[in-house]
N, C-alpha and C. Protein backbone atom coordinates (compact mmCIF):
# COMPACT_ATOMS: atom_id res chain seq x y z
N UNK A 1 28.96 4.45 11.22
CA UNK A 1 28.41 3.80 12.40
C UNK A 1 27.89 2.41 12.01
N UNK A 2 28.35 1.27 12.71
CA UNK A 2 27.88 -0.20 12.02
C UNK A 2 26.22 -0.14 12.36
N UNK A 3 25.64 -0.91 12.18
CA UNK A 3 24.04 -1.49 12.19
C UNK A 3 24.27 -1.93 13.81
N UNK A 4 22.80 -1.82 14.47
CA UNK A 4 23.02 -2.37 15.61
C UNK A 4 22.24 -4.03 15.47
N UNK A 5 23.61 -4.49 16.38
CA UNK A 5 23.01 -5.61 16.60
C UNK A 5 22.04 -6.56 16.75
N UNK A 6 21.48 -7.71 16.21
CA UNK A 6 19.94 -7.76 17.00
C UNK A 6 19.78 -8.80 17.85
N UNK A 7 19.17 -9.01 18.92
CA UNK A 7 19.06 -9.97 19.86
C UNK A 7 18.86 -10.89 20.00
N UNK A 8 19.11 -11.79 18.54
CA UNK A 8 19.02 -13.26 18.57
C UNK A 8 20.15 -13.30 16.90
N UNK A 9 20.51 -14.27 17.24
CA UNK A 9 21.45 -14.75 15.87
C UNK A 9 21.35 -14.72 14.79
N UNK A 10 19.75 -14.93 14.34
CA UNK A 10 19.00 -14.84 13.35
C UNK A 10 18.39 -13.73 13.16
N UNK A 11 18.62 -13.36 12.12
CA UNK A 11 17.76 -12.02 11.75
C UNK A 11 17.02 -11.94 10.60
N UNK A 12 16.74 -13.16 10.07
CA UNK A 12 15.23 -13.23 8.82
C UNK A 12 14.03 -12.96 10.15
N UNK A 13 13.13 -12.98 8.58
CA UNK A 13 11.79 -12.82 8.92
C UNK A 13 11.06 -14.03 8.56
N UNK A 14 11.92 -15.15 8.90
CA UNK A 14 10.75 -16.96 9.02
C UNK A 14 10.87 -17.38 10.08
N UNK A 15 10.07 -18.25 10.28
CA UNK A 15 10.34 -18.73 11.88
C UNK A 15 11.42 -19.77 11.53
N UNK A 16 12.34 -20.06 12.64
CA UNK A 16 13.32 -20.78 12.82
C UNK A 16 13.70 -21.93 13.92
N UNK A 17 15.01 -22.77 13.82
CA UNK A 17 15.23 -23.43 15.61
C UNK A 17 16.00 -22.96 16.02
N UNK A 18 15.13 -22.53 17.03
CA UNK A 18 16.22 -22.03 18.70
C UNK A 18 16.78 -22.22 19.42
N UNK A 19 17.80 -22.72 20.05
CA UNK A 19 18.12 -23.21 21.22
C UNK A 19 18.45 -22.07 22.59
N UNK A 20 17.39 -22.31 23.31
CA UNK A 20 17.24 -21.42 24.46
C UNK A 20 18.21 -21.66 26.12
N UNK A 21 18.80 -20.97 26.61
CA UNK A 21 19.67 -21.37 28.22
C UNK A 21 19.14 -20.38 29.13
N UNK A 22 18.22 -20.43 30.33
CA UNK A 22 18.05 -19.08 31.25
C UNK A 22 18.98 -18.94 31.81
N UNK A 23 19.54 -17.75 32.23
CA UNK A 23 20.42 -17.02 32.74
C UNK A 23 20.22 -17.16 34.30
N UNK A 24 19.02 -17.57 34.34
CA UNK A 24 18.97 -17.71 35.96
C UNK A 24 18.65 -19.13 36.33
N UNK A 25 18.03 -19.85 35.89
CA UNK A 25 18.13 -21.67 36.50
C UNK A 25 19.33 -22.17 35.70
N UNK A 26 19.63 -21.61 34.23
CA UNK A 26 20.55 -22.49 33.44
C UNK A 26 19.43 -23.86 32.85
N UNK A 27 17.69 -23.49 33.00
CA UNK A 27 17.14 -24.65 32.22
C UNK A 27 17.67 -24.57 30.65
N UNK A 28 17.69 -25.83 30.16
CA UNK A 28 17.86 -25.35 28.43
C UNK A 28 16.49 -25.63 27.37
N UNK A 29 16.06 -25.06 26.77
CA UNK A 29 15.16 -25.93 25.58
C UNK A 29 15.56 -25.51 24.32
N UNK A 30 14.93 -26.57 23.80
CA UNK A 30 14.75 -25.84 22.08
C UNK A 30 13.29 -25.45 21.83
N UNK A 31 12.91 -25.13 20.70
CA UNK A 31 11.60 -24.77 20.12
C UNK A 31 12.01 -24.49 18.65
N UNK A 32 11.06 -24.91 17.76
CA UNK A 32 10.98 -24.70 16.45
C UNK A 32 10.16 -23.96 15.95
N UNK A 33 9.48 -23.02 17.40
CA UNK A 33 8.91 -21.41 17.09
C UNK A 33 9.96 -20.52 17.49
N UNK A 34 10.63 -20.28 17.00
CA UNK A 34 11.51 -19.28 17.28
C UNK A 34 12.25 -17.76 16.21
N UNK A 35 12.22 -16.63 16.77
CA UNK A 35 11.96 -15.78 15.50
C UNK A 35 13.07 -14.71 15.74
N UNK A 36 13.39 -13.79 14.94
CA UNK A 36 14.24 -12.64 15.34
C UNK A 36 13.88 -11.98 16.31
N UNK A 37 14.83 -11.50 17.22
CA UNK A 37 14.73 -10.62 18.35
C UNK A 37 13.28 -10.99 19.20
N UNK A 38 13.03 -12.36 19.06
CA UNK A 38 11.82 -12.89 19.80
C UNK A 38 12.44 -13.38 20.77
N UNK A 39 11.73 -13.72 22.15
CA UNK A 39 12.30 -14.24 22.94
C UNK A 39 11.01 -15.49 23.69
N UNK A 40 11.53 -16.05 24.66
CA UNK A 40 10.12 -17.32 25.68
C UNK A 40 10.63 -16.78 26.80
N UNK A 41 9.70 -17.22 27.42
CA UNK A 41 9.80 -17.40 29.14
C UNK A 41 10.31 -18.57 29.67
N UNK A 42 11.01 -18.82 30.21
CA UNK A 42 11.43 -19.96 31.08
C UNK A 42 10.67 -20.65 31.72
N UNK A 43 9.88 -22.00 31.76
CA UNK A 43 8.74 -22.62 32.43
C UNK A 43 9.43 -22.98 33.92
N UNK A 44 10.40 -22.75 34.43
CA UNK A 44 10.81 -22.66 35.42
C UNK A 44 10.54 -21.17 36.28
N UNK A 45 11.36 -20.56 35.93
CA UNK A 45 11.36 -18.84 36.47
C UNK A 45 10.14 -18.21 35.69
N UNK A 46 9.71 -18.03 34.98
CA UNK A 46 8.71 -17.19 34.42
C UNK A 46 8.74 -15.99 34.43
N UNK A 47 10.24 -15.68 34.35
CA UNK A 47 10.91 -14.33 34.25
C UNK A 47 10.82 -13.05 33.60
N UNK A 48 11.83 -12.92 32.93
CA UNK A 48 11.71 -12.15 31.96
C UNK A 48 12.11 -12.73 30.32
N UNK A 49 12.14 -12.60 29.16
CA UNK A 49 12.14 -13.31 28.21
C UNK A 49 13.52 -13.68 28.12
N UNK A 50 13.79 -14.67 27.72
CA UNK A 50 14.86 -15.60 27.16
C UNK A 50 15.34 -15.59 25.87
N UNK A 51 16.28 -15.16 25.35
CA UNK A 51 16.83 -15.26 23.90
C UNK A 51 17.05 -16.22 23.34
N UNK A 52 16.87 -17.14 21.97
CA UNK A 52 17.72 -18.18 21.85
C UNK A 52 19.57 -17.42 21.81
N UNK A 53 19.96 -18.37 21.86
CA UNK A 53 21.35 -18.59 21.82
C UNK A 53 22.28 -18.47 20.46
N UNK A 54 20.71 -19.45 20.10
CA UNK A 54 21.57 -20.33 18.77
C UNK A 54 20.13 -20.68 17.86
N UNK A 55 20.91 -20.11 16.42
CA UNK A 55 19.44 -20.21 15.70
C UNK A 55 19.91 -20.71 14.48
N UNK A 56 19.01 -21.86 13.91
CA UNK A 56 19.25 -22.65 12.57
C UNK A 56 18.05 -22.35 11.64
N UNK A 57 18.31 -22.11 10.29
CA UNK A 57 16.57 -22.82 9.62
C UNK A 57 16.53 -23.54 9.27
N UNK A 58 15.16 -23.78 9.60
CA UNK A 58 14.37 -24.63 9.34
C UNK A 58 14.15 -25.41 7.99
N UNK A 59 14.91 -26.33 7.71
CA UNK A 59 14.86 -26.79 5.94
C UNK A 59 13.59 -27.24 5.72
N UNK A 60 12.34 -27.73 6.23
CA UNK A 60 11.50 -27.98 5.79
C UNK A 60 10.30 -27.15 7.15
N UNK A 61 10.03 -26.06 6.84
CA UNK A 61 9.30 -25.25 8.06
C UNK A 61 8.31 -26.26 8.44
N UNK A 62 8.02 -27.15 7.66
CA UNK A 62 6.30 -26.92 8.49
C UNK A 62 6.69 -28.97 9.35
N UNK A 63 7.79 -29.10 9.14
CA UNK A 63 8.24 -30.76 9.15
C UNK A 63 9.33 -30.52 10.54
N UNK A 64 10.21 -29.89 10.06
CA UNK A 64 11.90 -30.41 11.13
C UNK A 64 11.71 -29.85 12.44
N UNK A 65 12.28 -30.24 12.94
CA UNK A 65 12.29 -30.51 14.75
C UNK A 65 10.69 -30.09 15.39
N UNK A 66 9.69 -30.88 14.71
CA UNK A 66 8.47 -30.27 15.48
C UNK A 66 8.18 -31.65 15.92
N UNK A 67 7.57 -31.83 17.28
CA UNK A 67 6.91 -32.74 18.04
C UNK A 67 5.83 -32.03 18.44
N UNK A 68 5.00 -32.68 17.35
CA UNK A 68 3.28 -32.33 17.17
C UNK A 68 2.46 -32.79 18.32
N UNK A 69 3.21 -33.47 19.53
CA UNK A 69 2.63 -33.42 20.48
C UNK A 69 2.71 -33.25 21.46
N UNK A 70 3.87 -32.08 21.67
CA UNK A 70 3.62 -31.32 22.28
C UNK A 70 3.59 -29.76 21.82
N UNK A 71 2.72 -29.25 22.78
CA UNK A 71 1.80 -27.63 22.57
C UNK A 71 2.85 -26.80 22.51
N UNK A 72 2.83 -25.88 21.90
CA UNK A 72 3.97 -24.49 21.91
C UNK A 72 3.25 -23.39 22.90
N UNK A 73 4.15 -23.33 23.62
CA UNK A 73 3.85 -22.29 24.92
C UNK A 73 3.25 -21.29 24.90
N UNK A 74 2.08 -21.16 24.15
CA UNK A 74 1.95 -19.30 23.94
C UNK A 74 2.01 -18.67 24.71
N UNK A 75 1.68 -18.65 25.69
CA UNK A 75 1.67 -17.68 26.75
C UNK A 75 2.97 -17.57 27.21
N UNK A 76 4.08 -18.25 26.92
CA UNK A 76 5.51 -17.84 26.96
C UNK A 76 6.31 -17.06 26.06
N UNK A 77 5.65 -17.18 24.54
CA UNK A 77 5.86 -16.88 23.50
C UNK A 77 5.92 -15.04 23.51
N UNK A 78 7.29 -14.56 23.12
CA UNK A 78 6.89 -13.44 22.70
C UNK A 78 6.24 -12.82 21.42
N UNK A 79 6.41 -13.30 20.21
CA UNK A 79 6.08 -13.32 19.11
C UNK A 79 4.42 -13.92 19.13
N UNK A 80 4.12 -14.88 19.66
CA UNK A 80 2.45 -15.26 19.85
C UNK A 80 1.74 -13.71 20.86
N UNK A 81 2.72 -13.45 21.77
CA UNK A 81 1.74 -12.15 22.41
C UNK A 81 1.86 -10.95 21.06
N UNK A 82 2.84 -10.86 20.46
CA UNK A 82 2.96 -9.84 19.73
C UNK A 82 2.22 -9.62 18.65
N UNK A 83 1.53 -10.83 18.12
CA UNK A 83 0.51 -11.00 17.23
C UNK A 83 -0.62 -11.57 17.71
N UNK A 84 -1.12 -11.76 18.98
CA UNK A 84 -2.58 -11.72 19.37
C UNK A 84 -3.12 -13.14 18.95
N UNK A 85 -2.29 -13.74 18.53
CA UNK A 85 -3.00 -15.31 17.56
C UNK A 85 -1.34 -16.09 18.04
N UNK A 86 -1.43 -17.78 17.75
CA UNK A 86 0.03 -18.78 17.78
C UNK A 86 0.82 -18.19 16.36
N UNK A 87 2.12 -18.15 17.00
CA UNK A 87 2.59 -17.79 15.67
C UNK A 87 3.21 -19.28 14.90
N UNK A 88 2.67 -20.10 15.37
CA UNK A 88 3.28 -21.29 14.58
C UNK A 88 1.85 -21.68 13.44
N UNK A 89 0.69 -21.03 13.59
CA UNK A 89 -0.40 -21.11 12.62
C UNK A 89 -1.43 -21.91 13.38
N UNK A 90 -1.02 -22.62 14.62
CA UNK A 90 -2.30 -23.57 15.27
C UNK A 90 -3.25 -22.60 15.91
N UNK A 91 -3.73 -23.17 16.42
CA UNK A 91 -4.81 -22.76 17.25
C UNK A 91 -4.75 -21.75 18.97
N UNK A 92 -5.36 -21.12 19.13
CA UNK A 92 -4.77 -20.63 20.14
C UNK A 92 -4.80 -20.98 21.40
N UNK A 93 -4.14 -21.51 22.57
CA UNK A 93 -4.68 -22.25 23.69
C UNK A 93 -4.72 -21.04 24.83
């Protein structure tokens, strides 16, 4: 019987980049919180969680594709609800 699949492309255990598409507006983003079988919410629909698509790592975690000014969604975040704290290490909003 093969292994079952898992719901995002990536299947380490570091955080990675995502590239996210909802199934229902078709908004797209990226995020450079993005994790195995983690998913976001769509700031449009506020649906149900969103998979990335498409997942790269991160060659320098704490440096590549982050724009430090803007906030990472926690409250969209599945992986930030799943650990009670940001899973990118900031602060919690």
């Amino acid at each position: 019987m093969p292994p079952k699949a898992g719901l995002t492309p990536y299947q380490g255990k570091s955080r990675c980049f995502g590239e996210f598409k909802c199934p229902v507006c078709n908004r797209k983003w990226q995020s450079a919180n993005s994790w195995a079988n983690m998913g976001q919410k769509c700031e449009n629909c506020k649906g149900d969680f969103v998979y990335p698509y498409k997942q790269t790592q991160l060659l320098k975690p704490d440096e590549d594709h982050i724009n430090r000014n803007k906030d990472h969604p926690q409250d969209k975040c599945q992986k930030c609800r799943q650990l009670g704290r940001p899973c990118n290490g900031g602060s919690w909003r």
